[in-house]
Structures are given as structure tokens and as C-alpha cells.
C-alpha atoms as a PDB file:
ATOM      1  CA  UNK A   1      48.820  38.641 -21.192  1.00  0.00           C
ATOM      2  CA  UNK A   2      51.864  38.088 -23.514  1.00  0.00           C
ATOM      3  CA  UNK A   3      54.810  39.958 -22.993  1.00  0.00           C
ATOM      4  CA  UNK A   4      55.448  42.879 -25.999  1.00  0.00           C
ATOM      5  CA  UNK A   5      58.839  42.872 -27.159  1.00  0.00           C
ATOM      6  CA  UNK A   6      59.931  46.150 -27.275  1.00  0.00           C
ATOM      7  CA  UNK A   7      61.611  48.236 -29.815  1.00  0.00           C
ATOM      8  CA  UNK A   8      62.326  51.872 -30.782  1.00  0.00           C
ATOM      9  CA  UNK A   9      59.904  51.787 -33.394  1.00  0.00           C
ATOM     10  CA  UNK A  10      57.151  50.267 -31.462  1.00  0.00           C
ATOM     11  CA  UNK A  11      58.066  52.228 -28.073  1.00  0.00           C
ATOM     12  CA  UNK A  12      55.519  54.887 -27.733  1.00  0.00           C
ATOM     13  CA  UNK A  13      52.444  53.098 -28.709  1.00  0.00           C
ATOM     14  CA  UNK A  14      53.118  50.803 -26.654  1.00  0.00           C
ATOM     15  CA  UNK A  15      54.736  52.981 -23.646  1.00  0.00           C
ATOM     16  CA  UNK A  16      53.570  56.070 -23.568  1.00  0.00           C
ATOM     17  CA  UNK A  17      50.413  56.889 -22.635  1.00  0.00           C
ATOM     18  CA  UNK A  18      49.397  53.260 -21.688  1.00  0.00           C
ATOM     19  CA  UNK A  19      47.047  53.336 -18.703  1.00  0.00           C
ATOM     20  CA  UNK A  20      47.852  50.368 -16.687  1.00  0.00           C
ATOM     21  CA  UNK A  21      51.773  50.091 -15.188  1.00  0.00           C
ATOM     22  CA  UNK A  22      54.362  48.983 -17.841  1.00  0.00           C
ATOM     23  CA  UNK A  23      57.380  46.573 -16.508  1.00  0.00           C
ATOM     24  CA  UNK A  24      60.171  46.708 -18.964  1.00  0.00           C
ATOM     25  CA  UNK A  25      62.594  43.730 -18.786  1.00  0.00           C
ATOM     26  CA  UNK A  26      66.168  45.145 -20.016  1.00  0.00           C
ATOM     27  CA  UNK A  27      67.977  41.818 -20.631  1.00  0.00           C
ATOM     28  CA  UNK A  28      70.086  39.943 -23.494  1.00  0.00           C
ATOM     29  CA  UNK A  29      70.804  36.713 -24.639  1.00  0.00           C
ATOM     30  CA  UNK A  30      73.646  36.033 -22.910  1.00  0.00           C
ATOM     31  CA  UNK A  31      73.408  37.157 -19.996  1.00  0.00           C
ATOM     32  CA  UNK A  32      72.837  34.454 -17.173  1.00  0.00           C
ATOM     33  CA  UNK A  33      70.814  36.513 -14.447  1.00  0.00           C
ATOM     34  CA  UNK A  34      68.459  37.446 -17.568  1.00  0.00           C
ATOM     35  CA  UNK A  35      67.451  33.993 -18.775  1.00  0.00           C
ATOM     36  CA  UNK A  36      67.316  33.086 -14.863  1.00  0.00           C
ATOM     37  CA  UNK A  37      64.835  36.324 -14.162  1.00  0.00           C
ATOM     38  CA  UNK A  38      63.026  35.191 -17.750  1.00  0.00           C
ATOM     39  CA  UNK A  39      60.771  32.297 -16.179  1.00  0.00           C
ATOM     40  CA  UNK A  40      59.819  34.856 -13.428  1.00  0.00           C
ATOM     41  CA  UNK A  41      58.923  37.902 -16.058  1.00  0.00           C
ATOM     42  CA  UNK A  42      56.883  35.732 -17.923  1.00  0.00           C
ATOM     43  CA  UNK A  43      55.056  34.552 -14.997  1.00  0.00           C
ATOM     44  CA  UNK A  44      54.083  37.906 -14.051  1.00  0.00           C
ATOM     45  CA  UNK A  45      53.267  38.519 -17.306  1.00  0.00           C
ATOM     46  CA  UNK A  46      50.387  36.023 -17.347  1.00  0.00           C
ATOM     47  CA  UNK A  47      49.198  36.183 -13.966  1.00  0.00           C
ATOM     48  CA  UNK A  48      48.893  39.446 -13.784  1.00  0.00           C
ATOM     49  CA  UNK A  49      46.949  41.598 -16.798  1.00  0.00           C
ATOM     50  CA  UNK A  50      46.386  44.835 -15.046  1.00  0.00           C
ATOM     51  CA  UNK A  51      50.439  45.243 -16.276  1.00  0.00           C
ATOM     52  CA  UNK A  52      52.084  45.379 -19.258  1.00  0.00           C
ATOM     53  CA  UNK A  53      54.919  43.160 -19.317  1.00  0.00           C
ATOM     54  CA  UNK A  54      57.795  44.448 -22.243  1.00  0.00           C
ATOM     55  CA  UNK A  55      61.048  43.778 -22.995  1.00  0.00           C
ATOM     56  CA  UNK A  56      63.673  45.330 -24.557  1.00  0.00           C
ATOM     57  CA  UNK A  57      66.711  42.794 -25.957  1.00  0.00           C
ATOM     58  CA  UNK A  58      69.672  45.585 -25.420  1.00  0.00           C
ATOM     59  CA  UNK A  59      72.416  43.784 -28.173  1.00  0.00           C
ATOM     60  CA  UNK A  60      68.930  44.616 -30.677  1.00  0.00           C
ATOM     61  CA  UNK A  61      67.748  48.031 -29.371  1.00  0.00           C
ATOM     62  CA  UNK A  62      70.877  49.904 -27.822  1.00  0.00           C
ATOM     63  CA  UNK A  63      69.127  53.251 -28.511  1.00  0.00           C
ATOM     64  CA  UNK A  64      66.435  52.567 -26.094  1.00  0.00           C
ATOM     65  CA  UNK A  65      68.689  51.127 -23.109  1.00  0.00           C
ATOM     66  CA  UNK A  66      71.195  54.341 -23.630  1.00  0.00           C
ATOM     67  CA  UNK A  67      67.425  56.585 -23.306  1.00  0.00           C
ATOM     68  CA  UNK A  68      66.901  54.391 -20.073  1.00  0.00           C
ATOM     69  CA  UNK A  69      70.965  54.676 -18.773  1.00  0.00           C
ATOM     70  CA  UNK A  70      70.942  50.950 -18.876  1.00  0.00           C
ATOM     71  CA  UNK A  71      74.700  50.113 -18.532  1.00  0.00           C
ATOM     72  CA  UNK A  72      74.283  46.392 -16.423  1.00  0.00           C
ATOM     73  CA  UNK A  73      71.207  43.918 -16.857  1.00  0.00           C
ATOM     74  CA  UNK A  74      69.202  42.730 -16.096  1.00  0.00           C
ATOM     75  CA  UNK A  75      67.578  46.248 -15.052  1.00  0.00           C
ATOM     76  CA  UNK A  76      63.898  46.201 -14.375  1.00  0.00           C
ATOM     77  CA  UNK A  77      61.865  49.764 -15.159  1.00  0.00           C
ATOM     78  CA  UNK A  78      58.340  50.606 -13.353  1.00  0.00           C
ATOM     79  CA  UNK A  79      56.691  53.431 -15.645  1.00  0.00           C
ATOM     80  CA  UNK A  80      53.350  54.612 -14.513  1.00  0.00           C
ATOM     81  CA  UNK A  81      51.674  57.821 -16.154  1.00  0.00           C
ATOM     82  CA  UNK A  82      54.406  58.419 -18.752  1.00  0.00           C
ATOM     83  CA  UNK A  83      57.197  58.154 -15.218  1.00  0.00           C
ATOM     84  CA  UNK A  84      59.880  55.989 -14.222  1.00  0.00           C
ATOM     85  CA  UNK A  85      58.608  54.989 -10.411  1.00  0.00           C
ATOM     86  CA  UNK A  86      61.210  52.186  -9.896  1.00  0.00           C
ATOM     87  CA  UNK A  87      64.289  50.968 -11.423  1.00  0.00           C
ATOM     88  CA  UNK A  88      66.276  47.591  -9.744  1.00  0.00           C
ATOM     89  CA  UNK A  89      69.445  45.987 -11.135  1.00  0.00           C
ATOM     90  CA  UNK A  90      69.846  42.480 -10.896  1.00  0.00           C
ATOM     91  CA  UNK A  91      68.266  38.896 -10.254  1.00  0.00           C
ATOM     92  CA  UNK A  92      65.160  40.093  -8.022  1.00  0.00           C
ATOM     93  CA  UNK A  93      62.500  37.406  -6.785  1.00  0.00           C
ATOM     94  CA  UNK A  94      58.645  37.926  -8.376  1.00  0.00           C
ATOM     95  CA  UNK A  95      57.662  39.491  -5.337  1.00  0.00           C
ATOM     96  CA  UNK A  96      60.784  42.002  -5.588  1.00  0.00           C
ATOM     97  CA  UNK A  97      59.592  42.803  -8.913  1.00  0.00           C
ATOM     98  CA  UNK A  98      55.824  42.998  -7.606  1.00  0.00           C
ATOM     99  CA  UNK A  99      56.351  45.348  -4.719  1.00  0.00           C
ATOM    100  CA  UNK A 100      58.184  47.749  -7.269  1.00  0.00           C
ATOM    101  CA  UNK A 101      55.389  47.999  -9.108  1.00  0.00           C
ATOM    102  CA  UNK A 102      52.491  48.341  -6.365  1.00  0.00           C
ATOM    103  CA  UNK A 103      54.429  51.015  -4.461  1.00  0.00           C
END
């Protein structure tokens, strides 16, 4: 599955109310840790379709990170049935990320 790039426009049809968990990638282009975690997002993104994979470029869509109290990235969210179930901070391995969302 292809990761969504998310915006405020496109946010709740693809967010809210989706039935399978939703990982949203908070990152930005300069950011090292975010282009390191990239490779490991978009793996997870196409091994694994019973997620959706998003993510939100916070330099394009400040409005949505200030709704999510992102203030350092790369933050990952968890949101299953319209709640956030995990939020991490940081480089985190696949399996990090994984667990987060399984839990």
C-alpha cells in the first residue's frame, strides 16, 4: 500500500473513520532522524496493508501537527477507532513502530 500524504484538507476522509489502524509519520525535510526513519515507514507501508501508512510534512501542514501537539519530529501517531493509542518521539526501529501499533 502507498503511503497517503496527509493534509488538512484531505484529513478526515482519510483519518477518521478509517477501519484498519492509521500510522501517521510527523516528519520534515530537514530533519535527519526523519529521512533516516523514511526507508523504515515506507517499508511498513508496503508490507503491511491491514495499516494505513500517512504522513504529514509539518513546514506544509502546521495546523495539523499543532491539533496533534507535535513540537519535535519525528513523532509517530497510532489512531485506531477515531483514538490516539500510541504516540513515540524519535528514530524508533520497524519493530518499535510495529509493537505500537499491535498493542
Amino acid at each position: 500500500m502507498s503511503i497517503i500524504e496527509l493534509t488538512k484538507e484531505n484529513f478526515d476522509d482519510e483519518v477518521v473513520g478509517c477501519d484498519k489502524p492509521v500510522i501517521i509519520d510527523f516528519w520534515a525535510t530537514w530533519c535527519g532522524p526523519c529521512r533516516m526513519l523514511a526507508p523504515v515507514i515506507d517499508e511498513i507501508a508496503s508490507e503491511h496493508d491491514e495499516y494505513k501508512v500517512c504522513k504529514v510534512n509539518v513546514d506544509e501542514e502546521p495546523e495539523l501537527a499543532s491539533a496533534f501537539n507535535v513540537f519535535s519530529i519525528p513523532t509517530i501517531i497510532v489512531i485506531k477507532d477515531n483514538k490516539i493509542t500510541a504516540t513515540s518521539v524519535g528514530l524508533r526501529a520497524k519493530h518499535d513502530i510495529l509493537a505500537m501499533v499491535q498493542k
